[in-house]
N, C-alpha and C. Protein backbone atom coordinates (compact mmCIF):
# COMPACT_ATOMS: atom_id res chain seq x y z
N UNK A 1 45.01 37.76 12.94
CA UNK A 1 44.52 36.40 12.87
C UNK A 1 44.88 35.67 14.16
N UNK A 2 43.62 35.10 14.97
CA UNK A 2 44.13 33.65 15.79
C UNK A 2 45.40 32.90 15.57
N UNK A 3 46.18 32.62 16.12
CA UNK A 3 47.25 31.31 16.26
C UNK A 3 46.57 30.53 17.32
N UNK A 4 45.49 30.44 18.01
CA UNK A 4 45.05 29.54 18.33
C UNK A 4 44.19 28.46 17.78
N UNK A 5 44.40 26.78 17.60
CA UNK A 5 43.53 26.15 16.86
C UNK A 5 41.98 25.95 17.32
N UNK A 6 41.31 26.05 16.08
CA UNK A 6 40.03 25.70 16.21
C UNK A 6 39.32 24.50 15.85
N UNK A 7 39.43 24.02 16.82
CA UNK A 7 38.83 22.21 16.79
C UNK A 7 37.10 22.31 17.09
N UNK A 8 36.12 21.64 15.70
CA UNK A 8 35.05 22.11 15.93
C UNK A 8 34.67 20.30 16.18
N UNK A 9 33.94 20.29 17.37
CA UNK A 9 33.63 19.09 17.71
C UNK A 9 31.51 18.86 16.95
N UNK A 10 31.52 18.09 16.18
CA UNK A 10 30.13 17.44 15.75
C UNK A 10 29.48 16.01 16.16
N UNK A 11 28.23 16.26 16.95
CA UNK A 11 27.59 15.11 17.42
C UNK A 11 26.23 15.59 17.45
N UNK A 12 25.45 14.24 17.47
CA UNK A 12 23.92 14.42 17.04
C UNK A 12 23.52 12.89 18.05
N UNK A 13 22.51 13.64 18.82
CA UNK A 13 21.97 12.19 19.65
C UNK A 13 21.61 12.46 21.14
N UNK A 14 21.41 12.09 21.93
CA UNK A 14 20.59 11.88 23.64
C UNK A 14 22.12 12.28 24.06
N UNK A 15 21.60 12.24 25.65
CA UNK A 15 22.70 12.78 26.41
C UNK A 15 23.99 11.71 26.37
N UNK A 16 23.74 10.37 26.15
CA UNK A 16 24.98 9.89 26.31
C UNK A 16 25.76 9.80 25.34
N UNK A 17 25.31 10.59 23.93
CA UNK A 17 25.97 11.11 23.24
C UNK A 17 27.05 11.90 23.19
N UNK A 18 26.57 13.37 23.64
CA UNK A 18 26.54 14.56 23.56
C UNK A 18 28.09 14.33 24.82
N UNK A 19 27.20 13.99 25.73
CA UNK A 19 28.32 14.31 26.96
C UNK A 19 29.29 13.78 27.03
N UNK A 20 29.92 13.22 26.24
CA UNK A 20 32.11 12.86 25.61
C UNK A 20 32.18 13.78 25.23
N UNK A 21 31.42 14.26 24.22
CA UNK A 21 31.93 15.17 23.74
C UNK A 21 32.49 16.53 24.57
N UNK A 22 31.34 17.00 25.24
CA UNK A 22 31.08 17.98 25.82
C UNK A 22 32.81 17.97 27.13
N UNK A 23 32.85 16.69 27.29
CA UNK A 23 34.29 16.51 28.31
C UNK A 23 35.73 16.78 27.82
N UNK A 24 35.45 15.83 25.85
CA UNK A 24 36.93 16.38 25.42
C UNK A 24 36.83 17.48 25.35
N UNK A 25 35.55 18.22 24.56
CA UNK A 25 35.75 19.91 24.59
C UNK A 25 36.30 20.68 25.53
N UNK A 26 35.77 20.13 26.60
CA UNK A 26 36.66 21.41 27.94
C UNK A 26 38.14 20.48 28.17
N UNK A 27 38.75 19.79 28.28
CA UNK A 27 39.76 19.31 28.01
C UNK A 27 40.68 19.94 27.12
N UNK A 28 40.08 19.95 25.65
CA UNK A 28 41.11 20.53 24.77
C UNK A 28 40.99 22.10 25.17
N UNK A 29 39.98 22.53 25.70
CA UNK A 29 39.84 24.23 26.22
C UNK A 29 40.91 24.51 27.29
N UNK A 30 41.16 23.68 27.86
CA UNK A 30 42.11 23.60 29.12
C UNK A 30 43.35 23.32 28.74
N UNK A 31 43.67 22.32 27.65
CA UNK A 31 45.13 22.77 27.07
C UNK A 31 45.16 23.84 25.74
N UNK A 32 44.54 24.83 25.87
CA UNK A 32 44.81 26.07 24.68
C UNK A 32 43.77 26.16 23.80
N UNK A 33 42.95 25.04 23.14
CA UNK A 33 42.46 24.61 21.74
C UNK A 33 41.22 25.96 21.97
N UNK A 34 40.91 26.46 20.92
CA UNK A 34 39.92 27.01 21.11
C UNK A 34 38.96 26.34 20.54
N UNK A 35 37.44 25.62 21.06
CA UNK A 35 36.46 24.59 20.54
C UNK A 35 35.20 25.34 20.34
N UNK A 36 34.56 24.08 19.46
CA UNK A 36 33.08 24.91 19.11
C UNK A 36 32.21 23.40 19.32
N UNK A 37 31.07 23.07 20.03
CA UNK A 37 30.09 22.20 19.52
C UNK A 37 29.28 22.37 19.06
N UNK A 38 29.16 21.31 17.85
CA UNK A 38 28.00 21.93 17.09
C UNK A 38 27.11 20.85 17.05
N UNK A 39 25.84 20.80 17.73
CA UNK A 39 24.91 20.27 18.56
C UNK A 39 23.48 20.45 18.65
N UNK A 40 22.52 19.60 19.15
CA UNK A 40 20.82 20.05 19.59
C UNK A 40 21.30 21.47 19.83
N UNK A 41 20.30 21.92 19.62
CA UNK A 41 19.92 23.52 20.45
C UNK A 41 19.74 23.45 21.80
N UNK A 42 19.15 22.59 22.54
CA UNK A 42 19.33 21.85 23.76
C UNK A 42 20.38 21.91 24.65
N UNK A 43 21.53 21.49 24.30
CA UNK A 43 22.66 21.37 24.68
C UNK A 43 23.38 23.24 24.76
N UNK A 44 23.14 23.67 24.51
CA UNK A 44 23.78 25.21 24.06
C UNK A 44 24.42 25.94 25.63
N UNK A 45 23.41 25.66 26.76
CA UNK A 45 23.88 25.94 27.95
C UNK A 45 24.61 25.19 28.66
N UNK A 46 24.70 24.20 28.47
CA UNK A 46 25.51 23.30 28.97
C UNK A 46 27.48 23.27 27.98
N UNK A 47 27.64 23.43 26.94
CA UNK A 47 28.36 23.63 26.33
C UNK A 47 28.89 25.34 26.98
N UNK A 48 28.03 26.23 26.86
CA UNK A 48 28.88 27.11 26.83
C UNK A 48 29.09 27.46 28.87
N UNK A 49 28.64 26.44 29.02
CA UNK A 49 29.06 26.51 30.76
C UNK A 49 30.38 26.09 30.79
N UNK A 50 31.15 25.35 29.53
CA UNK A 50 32.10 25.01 29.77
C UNK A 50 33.30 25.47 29.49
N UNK A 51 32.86 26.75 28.49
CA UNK A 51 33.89 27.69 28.08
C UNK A 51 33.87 27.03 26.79
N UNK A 52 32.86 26.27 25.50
CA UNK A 52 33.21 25.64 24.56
C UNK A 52 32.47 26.67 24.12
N UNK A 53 32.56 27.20 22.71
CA UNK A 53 31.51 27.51 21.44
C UNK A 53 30.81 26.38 21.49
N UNK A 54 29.70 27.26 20.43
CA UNK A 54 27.91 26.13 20.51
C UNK A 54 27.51 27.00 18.85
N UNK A 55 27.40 25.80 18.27
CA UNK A 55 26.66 26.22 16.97
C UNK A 55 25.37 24.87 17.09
N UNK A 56 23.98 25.88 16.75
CA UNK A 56 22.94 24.60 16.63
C UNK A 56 22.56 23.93 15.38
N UNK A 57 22.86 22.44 15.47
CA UNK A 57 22.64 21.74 14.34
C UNK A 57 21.31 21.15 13.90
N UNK A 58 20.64 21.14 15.11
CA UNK A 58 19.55 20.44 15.56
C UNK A 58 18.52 21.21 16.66
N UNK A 59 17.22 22.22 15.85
CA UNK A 59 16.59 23.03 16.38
C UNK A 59 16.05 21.91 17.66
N UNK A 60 15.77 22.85 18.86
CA UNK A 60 14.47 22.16 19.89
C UNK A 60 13.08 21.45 18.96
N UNK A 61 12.94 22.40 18.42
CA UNK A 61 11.26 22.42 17.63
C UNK A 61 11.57 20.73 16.70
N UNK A 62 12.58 20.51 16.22
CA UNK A 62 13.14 19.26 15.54
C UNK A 62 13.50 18.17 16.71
N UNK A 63 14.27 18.46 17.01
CA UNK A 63 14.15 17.31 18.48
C UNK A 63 12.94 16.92 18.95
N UNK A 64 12.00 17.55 19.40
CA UNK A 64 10.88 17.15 19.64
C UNK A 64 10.39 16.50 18.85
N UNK A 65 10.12 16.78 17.37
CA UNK A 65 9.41 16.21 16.28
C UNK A 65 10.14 14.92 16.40
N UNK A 66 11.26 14.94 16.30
CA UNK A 66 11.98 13.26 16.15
C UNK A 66 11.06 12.50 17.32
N UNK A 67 11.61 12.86 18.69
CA UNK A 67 10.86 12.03 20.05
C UNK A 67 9.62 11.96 20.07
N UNK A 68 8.47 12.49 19.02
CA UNK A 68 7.29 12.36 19.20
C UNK A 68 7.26 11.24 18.45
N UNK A 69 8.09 11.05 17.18
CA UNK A 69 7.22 10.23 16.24
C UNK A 69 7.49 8.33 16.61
N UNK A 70 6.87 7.60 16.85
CA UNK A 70 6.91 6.57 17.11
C UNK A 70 8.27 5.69 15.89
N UNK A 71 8.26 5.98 14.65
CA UNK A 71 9.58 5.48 14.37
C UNK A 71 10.58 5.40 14.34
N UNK A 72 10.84 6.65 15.47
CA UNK A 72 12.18 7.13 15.98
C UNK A 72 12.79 6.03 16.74
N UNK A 73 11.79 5.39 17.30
CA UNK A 73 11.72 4.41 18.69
C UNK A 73 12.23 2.85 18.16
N UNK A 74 11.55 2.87 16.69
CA UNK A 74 11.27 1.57 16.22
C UNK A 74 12.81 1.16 16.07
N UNK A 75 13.21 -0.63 16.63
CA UNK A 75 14.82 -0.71 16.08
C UNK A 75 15.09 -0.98 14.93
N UNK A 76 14.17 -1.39 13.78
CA UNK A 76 14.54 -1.50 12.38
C UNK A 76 14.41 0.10 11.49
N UNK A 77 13.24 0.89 11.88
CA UNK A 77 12.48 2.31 11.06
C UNK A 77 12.93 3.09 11.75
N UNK A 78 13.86 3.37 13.25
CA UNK A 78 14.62 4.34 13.81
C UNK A 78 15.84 5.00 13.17
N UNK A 79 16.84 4.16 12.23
CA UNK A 79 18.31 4.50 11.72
C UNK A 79 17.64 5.15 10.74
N UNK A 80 16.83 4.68 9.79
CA UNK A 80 16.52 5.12 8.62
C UNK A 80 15.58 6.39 8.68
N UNK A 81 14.69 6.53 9.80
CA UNK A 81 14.06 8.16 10.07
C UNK A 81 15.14 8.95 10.41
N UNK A 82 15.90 8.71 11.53
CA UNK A 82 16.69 9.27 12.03
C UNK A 82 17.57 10.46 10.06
N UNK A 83 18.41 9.16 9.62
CA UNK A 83 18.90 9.43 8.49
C UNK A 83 18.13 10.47 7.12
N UNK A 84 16.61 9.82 7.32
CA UNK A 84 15.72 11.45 6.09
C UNK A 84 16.23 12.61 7.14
């Protein structure tokens, strides 16, 4: 068994999301932690450029569908699409 901890980092959203995360991850990689993000499918090369695990939460083919649909955009019908 590992004695190293596994800290699994979860985020959903655009790049200025994603990319804190993506910084503590190699951070805690750099003091020991062994990490995982679990993220767009998008993000997968960029994560594992950093020495983090990558689990996808959020296919490409779904990302797209969100950014196509105009109520993604909307500021009242955006939280609540987002959320189905």
């Amino acid at each position: 068994m590992n004695d190293v901890p596994h800290i699994v980092l979860i985020s959903i959203g655009t790049d200025g999301d994603i990319y804190p995360f993506l910084s503590l991850g190699e951070a805690l990689v750099k003091r020991g932690f062994r990490v995982t993000l679990a993220t767009h499918e998008h993000f997968a090369q960029n994560t594992r450029d950093l020495g983090l695990g990558f689990l996808s939460i959020v296919s490409n083919s779904e990302t797209a569908e969100l950014l196509q649909n105009p109520d993604f955009w909307h500021p009242l019908k955006g939280p609540l699409f987002i959320a189905r």
